[in-house]
PDB file of N, CA and C in Angstrom:
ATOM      1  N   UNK A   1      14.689 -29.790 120.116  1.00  0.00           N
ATOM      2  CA  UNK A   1      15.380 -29.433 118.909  1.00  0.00           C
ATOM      3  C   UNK A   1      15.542 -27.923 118.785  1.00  0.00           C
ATOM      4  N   UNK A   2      14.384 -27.410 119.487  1.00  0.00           N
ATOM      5  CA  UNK A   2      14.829 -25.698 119.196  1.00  0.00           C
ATOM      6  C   UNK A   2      15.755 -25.408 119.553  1.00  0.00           C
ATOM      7  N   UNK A   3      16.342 -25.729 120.919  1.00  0.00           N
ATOM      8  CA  UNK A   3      17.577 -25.311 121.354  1.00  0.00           C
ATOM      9  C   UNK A   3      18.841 -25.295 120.926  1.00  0.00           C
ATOM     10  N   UNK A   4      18.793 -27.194 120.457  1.00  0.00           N
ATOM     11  CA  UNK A   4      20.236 -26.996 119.494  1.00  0.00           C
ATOM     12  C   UNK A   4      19.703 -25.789 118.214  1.00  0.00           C
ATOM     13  N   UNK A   5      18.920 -25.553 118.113  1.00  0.00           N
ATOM     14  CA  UNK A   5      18.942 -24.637 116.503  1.00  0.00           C
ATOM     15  C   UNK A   5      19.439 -23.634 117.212  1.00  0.00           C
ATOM     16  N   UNK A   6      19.206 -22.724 118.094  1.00  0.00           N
ATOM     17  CA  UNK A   6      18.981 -21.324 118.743  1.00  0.00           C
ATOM     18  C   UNK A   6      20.347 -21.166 119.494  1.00  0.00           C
ATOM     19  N   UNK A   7      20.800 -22.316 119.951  1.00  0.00           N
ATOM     20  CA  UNK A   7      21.845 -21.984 121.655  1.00  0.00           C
ATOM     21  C   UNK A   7      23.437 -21.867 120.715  1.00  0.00           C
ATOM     22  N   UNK A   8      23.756 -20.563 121.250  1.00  0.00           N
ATOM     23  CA  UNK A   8      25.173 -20.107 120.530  1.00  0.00           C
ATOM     24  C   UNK A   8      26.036 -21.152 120.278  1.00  0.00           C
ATOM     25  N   UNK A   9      26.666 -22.007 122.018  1.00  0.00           N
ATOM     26  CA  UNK A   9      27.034 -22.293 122.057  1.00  0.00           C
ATOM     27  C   UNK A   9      27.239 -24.171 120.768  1.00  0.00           C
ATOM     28  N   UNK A  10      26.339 -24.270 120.122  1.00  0.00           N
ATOM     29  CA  UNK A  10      26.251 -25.465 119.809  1.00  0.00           C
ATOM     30  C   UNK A  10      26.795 -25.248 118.239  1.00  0.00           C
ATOM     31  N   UNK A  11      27.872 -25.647 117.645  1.00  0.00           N
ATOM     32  CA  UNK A  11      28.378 -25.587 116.056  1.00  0.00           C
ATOM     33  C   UNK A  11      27.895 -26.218 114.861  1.00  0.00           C
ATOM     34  N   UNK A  12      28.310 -25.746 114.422  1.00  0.00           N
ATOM     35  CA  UNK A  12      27.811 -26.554 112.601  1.00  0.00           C
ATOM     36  C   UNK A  12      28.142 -27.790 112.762  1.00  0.00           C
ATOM     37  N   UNK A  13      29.269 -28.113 113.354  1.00  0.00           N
ATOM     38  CA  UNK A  13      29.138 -29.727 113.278  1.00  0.00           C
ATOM     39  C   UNK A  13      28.317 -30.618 114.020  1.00  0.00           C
ATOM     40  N   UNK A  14      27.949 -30.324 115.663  1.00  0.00           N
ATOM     41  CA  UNK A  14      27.020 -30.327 115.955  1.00  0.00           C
ATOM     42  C   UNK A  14      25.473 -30.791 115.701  1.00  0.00           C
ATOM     43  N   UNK A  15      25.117 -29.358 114.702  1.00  0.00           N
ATOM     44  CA  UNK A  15      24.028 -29.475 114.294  1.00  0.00           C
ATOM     45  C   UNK A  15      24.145 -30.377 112.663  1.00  0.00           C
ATOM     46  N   UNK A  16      24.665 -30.554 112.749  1.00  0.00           N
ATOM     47  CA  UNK A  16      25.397 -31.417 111.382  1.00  0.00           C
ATOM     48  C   UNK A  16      25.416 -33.217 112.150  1.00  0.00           C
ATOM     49  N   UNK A  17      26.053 -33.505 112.302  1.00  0.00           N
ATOM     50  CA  UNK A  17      26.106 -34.699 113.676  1.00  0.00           C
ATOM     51  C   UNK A  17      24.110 -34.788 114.014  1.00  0.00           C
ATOM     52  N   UNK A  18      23.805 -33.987 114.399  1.00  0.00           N
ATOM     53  CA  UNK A  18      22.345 -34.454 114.687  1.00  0.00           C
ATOM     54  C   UNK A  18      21.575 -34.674 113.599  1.00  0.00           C
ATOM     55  N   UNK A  19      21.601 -33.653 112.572  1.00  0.00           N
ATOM     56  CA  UNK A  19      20.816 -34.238 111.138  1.00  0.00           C
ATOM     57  C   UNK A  19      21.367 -35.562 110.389  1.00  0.00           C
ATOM     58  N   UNK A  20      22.393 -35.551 110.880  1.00  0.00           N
ATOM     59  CA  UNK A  20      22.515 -37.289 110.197  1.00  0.00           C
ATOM     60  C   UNK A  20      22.002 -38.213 111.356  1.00  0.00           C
ATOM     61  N   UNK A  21      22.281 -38.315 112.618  1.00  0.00           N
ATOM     62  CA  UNK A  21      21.341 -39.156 113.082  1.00  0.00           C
ATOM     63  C   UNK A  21      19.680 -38.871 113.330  1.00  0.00           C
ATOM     64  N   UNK A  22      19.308 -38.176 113.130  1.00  0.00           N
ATOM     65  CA  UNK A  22      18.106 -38.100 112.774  1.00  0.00           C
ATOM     66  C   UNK A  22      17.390 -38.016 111.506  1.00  0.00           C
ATOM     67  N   UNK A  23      18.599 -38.507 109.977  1.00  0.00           N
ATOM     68  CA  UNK A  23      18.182 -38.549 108.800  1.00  0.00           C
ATOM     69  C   UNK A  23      18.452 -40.656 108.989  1.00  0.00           C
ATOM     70  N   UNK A  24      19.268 -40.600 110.047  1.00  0.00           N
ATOM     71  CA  UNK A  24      19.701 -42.826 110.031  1.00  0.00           C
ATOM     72  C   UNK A  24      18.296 -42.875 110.835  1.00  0.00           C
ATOM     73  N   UNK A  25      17.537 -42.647 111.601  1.00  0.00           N
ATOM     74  CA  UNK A  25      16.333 -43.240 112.263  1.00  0.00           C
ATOM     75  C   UNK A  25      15.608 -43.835 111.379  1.00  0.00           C
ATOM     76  N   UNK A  26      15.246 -44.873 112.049  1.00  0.00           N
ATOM     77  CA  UNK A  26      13.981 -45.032 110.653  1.00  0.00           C
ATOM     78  C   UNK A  26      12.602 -44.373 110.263  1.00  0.00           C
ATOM     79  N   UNK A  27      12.013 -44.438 109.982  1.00  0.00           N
ATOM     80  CA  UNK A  27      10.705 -43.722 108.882  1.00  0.00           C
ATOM     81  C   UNK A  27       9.897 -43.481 110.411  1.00  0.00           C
ATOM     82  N   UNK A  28       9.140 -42.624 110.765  1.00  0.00           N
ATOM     83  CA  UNK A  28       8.065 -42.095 111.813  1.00  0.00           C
ATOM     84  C   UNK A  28       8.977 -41.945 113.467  1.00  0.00           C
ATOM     85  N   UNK A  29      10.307 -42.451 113.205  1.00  0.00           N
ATOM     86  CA  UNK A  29      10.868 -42.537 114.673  1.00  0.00           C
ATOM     87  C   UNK A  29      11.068 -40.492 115.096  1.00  0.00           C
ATOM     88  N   UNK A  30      11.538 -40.137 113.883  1.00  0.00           N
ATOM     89  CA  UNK A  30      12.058 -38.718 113.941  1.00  0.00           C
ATOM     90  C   UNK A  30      10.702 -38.262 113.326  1.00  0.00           C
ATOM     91  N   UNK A  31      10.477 -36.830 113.273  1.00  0.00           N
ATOM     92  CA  UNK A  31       9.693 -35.879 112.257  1.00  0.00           C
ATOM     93  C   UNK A  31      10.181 -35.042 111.794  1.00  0.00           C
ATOM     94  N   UNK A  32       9.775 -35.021 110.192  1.00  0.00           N
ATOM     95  CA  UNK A  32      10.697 -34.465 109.478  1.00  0.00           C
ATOM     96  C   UNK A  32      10.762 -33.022 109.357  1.00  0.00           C
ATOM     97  N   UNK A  33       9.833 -32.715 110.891  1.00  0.00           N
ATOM     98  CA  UNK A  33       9.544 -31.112 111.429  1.00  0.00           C
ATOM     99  C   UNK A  33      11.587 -30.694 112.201  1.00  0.00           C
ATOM    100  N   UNK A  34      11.780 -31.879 112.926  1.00  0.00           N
ATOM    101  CA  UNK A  34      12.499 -31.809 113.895  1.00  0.00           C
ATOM    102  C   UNK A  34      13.891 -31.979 112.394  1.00  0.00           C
ATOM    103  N   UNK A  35      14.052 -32.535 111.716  1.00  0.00           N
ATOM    104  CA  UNK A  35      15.610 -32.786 110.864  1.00  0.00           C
ATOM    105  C   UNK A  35      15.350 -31.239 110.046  1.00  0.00           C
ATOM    106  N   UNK A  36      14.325 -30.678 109.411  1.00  0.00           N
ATOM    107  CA  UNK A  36      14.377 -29.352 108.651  1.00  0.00           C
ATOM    108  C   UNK A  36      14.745 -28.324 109.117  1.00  0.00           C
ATOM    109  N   UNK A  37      14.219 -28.298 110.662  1.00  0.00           N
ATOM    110  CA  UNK A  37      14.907 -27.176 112.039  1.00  0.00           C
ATOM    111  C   UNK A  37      16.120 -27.047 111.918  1.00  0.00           C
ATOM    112  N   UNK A  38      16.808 -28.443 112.534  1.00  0.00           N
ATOM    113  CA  UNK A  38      17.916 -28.651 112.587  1.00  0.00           C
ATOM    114  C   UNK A  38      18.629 -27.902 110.818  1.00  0.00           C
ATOM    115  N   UNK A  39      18.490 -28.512 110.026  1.00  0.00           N
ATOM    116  CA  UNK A  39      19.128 -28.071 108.710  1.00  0.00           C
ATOM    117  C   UNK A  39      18.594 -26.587 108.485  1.00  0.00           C
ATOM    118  N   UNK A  40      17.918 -26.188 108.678  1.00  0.00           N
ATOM    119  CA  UNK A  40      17.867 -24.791 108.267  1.00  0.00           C
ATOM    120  C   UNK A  40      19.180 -23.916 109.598  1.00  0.00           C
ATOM    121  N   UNK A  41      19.092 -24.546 110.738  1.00  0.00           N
ATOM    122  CA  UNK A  41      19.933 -23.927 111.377  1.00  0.00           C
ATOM    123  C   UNK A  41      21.228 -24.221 111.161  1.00  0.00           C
ATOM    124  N   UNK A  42      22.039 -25.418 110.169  1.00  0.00           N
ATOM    125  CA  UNK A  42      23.241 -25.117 110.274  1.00  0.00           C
ATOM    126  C   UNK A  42      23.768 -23.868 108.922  1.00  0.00           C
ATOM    127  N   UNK A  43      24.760 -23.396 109.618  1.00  0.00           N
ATOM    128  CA  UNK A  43      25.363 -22.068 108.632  1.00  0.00           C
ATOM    129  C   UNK A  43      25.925 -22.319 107.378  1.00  0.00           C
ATOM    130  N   UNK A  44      26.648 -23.579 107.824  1.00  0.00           N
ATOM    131  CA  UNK A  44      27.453 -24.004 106.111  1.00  0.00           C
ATOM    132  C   UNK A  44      26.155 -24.444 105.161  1.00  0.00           C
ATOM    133  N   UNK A  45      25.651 -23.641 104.248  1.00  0.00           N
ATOM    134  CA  UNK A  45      24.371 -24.307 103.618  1.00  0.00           C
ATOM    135  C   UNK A  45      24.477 -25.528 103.065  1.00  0.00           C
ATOM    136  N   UNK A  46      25.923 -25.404 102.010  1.00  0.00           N
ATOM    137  CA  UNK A  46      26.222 -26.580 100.316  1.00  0.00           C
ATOM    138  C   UNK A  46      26.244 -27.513 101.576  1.00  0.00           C
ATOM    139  N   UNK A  47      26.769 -28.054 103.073  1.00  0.00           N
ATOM    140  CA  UNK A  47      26.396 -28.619 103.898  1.00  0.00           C
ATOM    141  C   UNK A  47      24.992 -29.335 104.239  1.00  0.00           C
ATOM    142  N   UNK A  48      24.592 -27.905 104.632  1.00  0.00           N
ATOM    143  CA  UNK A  48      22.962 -28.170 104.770  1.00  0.00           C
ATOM    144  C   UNK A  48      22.150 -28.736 102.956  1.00  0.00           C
ATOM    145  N   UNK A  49      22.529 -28.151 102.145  1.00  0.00           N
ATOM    146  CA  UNK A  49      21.598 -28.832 101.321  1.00  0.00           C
ATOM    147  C   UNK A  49      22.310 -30.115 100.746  1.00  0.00           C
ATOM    148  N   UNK A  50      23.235 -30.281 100.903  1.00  0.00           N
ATOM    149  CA  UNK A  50      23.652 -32.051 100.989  1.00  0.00           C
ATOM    150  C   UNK A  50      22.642 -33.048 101.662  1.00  0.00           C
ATOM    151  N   UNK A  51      22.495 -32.535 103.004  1.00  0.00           N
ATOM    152  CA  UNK A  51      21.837 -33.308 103.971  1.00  0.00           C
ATOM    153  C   UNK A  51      20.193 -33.254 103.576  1.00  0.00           C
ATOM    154  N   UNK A  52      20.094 -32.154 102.883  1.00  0.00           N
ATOM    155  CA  UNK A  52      18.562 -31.962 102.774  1.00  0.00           C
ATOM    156  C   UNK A  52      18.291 -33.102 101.719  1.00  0.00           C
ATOM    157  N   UNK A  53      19.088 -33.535 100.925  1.00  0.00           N
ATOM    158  CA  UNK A  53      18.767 -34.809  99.573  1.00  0.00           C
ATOM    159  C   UNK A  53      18.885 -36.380 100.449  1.00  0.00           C
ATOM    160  N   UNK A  54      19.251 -36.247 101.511  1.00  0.00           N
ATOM    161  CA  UNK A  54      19.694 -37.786 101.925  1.00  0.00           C
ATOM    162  C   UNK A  54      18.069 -38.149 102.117  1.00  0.00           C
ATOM    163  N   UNK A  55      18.022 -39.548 101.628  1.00  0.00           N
ATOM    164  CA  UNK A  55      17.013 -39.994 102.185  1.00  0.00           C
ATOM    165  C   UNK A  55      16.517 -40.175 103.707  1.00  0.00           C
ATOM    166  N   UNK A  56      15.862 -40.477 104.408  1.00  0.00           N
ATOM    167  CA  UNK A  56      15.329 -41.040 105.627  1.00  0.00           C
ATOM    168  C   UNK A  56      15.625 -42.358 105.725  1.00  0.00           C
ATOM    169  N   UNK A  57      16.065 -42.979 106.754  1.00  0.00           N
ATOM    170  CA  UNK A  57      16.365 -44.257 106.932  1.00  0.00           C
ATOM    171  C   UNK A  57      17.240 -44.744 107.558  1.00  0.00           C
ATOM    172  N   UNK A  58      17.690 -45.886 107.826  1.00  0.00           N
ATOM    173  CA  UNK A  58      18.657 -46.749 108.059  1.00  0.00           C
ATOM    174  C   UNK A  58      19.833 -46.694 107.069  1.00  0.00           C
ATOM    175  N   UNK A  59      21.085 -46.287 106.857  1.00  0.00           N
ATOM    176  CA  UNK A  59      22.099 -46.467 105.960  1.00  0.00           C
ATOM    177  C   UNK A  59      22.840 -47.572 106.199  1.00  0.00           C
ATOM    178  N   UNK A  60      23.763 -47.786 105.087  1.00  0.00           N
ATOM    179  CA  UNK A  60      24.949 -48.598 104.984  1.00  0.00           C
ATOM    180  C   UNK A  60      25.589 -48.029 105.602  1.00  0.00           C
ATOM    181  N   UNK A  61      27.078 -48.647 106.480  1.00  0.00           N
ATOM    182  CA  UNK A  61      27.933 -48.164 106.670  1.00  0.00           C
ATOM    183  C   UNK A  61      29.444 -48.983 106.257  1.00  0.00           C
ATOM    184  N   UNK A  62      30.600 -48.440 107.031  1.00  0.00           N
ATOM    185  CA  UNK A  62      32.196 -49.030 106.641  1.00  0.00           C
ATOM    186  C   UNK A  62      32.256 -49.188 107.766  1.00  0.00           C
ATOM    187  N   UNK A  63      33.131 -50.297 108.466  1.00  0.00           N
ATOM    188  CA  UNK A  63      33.802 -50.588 109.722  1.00  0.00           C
ATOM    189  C   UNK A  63      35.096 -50.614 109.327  1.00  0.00           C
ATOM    190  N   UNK A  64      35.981 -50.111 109.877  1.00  0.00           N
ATOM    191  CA  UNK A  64      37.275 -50.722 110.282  1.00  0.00           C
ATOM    192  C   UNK A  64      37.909 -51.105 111.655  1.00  0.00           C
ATOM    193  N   UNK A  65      38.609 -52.110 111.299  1.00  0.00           N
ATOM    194  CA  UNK A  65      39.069 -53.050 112.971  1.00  0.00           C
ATOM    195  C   UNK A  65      40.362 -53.434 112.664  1.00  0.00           C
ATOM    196  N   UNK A  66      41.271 -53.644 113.931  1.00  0.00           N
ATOM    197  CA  UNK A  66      42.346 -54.258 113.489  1.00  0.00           C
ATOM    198  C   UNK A  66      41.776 -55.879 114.113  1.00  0.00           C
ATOM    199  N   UNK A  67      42.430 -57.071 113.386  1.00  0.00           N
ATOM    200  CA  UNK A  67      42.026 -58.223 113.572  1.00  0.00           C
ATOM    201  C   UNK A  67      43.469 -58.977 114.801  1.00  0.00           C
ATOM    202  N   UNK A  68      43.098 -59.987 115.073  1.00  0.00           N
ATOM    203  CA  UNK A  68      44.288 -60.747 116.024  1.00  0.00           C
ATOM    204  C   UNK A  68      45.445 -60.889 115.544  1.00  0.00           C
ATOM    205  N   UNK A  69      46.188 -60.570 114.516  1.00  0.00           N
ATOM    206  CA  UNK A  69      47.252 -59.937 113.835  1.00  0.00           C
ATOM    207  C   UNK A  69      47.607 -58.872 113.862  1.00  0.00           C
ATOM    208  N   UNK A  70      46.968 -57.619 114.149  1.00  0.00           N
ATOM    209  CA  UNK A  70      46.727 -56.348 114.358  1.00  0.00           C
ATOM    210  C   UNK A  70      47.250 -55.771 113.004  1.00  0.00           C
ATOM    211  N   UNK A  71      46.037 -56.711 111.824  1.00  0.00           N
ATOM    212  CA  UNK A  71      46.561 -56.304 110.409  1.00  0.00           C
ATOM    213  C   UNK A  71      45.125 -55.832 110.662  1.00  0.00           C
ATOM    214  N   UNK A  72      44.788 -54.127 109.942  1.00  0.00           N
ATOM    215  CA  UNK A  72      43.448 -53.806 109.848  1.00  0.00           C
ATOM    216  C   UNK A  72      42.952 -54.286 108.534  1.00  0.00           C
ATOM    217  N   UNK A  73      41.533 -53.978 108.709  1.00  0.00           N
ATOM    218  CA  UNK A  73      40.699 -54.813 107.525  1.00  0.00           C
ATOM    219  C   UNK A  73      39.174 -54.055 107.586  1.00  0.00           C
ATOM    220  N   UNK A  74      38.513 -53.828 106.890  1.00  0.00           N
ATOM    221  CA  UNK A  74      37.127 -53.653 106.750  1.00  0.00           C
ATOM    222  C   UNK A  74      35.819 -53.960 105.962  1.00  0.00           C
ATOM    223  N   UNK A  75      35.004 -53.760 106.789  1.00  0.00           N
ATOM    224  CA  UNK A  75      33.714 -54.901 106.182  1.00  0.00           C
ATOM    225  C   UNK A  75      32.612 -53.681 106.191  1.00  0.00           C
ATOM    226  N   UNK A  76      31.476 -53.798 104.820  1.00  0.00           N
ATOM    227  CA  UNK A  76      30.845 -53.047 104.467  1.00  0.00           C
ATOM    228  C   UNK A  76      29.501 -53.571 104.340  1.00  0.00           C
ATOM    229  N   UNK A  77      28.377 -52.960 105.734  1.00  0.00           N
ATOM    230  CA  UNK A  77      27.253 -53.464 106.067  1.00  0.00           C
ATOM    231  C   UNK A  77      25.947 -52.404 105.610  1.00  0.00           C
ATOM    232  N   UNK A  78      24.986 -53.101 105.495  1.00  0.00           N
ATOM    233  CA  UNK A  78      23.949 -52.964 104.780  1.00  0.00           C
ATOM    234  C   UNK A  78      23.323 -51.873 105.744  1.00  0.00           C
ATOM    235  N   UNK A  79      22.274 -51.488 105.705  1.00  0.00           N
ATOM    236  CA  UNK A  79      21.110 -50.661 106.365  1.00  0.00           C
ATOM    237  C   UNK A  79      20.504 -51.843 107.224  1.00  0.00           C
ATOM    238  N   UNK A  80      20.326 -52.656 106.846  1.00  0.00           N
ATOM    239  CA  UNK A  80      19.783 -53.119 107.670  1.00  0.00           C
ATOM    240  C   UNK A  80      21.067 -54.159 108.835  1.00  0.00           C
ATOM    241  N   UNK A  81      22.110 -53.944 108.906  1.00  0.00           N
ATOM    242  CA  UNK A  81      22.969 -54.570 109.580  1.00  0.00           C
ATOM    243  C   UNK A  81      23.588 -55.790 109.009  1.00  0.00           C
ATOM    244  N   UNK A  82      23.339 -56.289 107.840  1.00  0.00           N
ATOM    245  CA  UNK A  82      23.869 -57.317 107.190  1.00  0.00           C
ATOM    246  C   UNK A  82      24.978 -57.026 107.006  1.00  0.00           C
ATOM    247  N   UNK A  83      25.965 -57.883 106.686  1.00  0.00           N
ATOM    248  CA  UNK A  83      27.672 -57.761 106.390  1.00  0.00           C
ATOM    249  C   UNK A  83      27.624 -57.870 104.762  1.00  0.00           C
ATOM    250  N   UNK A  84      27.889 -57.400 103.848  1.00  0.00           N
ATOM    251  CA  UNK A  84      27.392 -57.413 102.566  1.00  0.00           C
ATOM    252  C   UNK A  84      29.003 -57.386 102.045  1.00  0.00           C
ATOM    253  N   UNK A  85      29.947 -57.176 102.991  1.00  0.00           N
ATOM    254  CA  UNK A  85      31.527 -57.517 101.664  1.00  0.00           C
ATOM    255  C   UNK A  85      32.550 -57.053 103.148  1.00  0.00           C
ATOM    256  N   UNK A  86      33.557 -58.177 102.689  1.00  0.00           N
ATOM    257  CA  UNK A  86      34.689 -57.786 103.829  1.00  0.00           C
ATOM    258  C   UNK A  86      36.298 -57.742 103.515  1.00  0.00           C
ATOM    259  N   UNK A  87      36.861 -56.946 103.812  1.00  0.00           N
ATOM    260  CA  UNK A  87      38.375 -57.060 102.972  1.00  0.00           C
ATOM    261  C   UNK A  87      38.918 -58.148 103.051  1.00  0.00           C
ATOM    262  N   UNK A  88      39.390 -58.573 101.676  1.00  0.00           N
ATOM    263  CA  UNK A  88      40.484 -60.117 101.132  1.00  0.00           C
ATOM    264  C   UNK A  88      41.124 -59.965 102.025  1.00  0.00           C
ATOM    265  N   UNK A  89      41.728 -59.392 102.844  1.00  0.00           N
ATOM    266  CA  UNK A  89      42.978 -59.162 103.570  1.00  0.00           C
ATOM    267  C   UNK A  89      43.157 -58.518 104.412  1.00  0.00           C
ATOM    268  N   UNK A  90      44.479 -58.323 105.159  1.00  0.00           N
ATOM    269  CA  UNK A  90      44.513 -57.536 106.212  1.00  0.00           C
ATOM    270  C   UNK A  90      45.328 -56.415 105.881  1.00  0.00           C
ATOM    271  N   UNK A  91      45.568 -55.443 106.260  1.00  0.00           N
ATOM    272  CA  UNK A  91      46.370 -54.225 105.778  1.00  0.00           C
ATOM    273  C   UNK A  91      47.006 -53.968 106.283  1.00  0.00           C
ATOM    274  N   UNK A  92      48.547 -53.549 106.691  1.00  0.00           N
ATOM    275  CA  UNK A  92      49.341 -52.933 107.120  1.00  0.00           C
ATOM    276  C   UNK A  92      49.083 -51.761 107.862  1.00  0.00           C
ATOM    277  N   UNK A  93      48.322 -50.980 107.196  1.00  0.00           N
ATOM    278  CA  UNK A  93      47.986 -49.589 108.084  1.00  0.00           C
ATOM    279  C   UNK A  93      46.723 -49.438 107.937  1.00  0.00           C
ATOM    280  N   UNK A  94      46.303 -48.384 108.839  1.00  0.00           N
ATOM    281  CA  UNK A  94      44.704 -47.596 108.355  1.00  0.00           C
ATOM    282  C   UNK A  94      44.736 -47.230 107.044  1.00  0.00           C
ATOM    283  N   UNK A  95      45.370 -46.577 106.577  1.00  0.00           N
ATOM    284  CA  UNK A  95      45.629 -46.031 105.135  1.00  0.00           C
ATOM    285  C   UNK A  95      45.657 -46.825 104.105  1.00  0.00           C
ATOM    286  N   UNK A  96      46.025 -48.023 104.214  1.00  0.00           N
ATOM    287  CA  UNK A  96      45.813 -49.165 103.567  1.00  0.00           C
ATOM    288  C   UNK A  96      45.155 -49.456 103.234  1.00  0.00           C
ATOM    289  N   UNK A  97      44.320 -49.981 104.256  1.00  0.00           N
ATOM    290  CA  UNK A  97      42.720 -50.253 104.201  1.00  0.00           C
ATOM    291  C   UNK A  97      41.435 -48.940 103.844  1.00  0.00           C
ATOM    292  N   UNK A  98      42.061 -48.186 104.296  1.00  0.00           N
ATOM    293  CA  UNK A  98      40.804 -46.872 103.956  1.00  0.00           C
ATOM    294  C   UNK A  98      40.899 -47.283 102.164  1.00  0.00           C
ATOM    295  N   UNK A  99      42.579 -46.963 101.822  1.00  0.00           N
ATOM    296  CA  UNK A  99      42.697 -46.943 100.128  1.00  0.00           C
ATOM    297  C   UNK A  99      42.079 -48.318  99.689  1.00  0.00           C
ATOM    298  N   UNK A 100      42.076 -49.114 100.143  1.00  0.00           N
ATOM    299  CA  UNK A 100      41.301 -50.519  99.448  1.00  0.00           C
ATOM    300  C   UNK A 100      39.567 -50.156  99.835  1.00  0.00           C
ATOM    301  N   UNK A 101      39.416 -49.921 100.632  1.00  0.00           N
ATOM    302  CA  UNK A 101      37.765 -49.580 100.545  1.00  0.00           C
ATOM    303  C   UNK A 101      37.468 -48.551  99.842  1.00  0.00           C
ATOM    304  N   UNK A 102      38.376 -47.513  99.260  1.00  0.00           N
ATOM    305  CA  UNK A 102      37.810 -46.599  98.100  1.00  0.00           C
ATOM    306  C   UNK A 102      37.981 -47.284  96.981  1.00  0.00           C
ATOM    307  N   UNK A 103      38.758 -48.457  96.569  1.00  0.00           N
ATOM    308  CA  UNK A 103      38.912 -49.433  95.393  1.00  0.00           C
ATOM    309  C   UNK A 103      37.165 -49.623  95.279  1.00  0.00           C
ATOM    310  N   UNK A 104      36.846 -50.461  96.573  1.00  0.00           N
ATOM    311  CA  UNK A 104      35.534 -50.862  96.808  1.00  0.00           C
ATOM    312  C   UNK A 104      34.487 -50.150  96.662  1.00  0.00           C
ATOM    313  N   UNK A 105      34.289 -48.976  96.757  1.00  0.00           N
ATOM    314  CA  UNK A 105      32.949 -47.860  97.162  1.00  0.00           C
ATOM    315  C   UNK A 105      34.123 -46.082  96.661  1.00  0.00           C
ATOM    316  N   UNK A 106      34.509 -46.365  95.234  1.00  0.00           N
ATOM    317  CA  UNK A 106      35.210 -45.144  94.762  1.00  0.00           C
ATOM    318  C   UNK A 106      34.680 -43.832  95.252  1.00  0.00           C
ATOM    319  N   UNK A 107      33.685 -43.537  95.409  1.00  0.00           N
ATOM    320  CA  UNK A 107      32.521 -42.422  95.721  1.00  0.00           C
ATOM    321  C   UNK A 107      33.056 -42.057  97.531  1.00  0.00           C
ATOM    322  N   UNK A 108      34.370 -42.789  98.190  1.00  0.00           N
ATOM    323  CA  UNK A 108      33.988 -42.003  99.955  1.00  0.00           C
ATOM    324  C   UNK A 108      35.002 -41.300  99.959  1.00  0.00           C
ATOM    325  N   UNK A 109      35.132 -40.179 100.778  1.00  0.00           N
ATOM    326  CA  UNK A 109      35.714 -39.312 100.861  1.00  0.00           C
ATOM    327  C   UNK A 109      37.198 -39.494 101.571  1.00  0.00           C
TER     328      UNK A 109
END
């Protein structure tokens, strides 16, 4: 971990990209010596102290797929890998579907 903190070559997103997978590990897999490194070294702070509030753990995530229609659609799974809600429908575009999963989860970017 020192290195990504220290080595020029490695960016904020980067070191951004590694504190979230090492904030999704679960509880004792990471140390929370090795995710604070990392966050103190990225430059964008309001960045870094975003990441500093996330809990530890396994998250939810969004999938999107196009289905055998090649209408896209997406399904919204738990932390622990459960399928917990999947789009009524299929969508015309990505954009479609992204805008119906912010119907779903108003809060994503």
């Amino acid at each position: 971990m020192k290195s990504l903190s220290t080595a020029k070559w490695v960016t904020d997103a980067d070191r951004t990209l590694t504190a979230t997978v090492l904030l999704a590990l679960p509880p004792g897999v990471s140390a929370p010596t090795e995710v604070s490194e990392v966050l103190s070294s990225i430059r964008n702070k309001s960045v870094a102290s975003a990441l500093a509030r996330v809990s530890p753990g396994p998250k939810g995530r969004f999938e999107l797929w196009t289905n055998a229609k090649g209408r896209w659609r997406w399904r919204a799974k738990a932390g622990n890998g459960e399928v917990i809600a999947v789009s009524p429908e299929g969508y015309s575009s990505h954009q479609a579907a992204m805008e119906a999963m912010r119907v779903f989860r108003p809060d994503l970017p």
